[in-house]
C-alpha atoms as a PDB file:
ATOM      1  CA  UNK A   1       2.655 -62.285 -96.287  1.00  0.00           C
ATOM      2  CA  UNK A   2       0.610 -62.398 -92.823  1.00  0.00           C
ATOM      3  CA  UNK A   3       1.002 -60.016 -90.094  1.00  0.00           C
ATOM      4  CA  UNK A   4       3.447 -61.251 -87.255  1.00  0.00           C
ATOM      5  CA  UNK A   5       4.831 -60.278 -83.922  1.00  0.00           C
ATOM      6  CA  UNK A   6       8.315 -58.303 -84.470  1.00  0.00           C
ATOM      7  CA  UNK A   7      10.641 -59.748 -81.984  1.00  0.00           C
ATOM      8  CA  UNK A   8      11.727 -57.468 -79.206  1.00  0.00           C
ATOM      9  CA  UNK A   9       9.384 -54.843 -79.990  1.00  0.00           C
ATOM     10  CA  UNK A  10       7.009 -53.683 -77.188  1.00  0.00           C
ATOM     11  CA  UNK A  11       3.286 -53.254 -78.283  1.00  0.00           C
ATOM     12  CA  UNK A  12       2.171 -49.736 -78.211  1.00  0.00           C
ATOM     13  CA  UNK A  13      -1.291 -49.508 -76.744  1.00  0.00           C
ATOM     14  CA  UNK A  14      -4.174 -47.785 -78.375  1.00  0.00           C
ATOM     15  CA  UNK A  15      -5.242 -44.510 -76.425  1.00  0.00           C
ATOM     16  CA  UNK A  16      -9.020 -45.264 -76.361  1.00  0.00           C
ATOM     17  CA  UNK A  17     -10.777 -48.605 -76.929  1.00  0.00           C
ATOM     18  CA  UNK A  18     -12.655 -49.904 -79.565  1.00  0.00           C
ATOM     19  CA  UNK A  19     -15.498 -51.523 -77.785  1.00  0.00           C
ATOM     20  CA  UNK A  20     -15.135 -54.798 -79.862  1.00  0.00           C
ATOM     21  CA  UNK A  21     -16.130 -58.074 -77.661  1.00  0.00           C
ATOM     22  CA  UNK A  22     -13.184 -59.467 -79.503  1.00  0.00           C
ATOM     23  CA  UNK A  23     -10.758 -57.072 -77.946  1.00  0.00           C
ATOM     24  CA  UNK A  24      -7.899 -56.473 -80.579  1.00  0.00           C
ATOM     25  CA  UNK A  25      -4.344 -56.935 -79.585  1.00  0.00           C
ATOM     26  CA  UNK A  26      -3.400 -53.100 -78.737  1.00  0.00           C
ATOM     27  CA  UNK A  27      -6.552 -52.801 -76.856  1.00  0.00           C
ATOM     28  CA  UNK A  28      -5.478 -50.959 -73.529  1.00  0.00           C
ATOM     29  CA  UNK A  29      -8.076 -52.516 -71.438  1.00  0.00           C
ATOM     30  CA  UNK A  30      -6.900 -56.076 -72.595  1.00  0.00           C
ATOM     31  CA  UNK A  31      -3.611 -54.815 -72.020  1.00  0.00           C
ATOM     32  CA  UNK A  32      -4.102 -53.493 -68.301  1.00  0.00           C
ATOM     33  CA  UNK A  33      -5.794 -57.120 -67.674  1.00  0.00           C
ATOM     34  CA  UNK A  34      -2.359 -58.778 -69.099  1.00  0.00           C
ATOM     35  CA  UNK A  35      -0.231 -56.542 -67.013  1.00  0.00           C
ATOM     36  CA  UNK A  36       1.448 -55.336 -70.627  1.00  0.00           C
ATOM     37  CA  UNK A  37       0.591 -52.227 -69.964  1.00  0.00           C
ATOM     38  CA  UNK A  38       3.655 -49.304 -69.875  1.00  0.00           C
ATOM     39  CA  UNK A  39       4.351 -48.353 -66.184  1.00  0.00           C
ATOM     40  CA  UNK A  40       2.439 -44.889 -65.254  1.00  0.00           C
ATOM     41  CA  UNK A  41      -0.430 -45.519 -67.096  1.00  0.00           C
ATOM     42  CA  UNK A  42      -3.774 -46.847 -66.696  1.00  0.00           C
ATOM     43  CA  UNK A  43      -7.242 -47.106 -68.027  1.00  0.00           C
ATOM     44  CA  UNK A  44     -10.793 -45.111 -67.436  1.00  0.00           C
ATOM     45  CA  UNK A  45     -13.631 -45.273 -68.866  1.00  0.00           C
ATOM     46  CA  UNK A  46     -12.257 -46.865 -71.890  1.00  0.00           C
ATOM     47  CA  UNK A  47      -9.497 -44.722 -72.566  1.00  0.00           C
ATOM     48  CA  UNK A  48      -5.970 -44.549 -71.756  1.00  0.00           C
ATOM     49  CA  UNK A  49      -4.760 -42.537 -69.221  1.00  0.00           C
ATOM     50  CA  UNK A  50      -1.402 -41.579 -67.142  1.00  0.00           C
ATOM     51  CA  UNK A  51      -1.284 -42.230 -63.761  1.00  0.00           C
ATOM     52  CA  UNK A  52       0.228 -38.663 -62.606  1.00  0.00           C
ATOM     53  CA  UNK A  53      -2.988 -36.501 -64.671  1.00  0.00           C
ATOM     54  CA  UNK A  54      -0.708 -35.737 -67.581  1.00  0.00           C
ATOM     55  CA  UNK A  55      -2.308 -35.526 -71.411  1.00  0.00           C
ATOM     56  CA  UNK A  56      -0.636 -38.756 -73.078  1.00  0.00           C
ATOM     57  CA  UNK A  57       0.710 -38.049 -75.983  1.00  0.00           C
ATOM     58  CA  UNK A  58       2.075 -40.961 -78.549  1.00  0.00           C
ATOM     59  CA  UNK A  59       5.407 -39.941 -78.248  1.00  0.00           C
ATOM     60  CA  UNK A  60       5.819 -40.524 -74.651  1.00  0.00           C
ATOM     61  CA  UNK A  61       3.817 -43.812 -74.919  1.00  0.00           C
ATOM     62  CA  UNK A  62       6.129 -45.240 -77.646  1.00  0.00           C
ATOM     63  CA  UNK A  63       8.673 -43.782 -75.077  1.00  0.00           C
ATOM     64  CA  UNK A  64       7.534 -45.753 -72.078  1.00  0.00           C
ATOM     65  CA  UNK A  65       6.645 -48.948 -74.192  1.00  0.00           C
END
């Protein structure tokens, strides 16, 4: 069985990036580019950050996703 996309399910963005040329598919900064990205957050210096200076924290990104 391969991997596929689940249907109505919002990706959940990594909270630093890998540095891979290839950027993977929850790569934030390939997510920013694609406008996927949850609202209130944004990336710096390769990692993921919230727009309003909080920590992120999974739970509030799979909240926002």
């Amino acid at each position: 069985m391969g991997k596929g996309k689940k249907a109505g399910k919002a990706r959940i963005p990594k909270t630093k990036c890998c540095v891979k040329k290839s950027r993977c598919g929850r790569c934030p900064i390939r997510m920013l580019k694609e406008g996927t990205l949850p609202e209130g957050y944004t990336v710096k210096k390769r990692e993921l950050v919230r727009l309003d200076g909080k920590k992120v924290t999974k739970k509030k990104l799979a909240k926002a996703a």
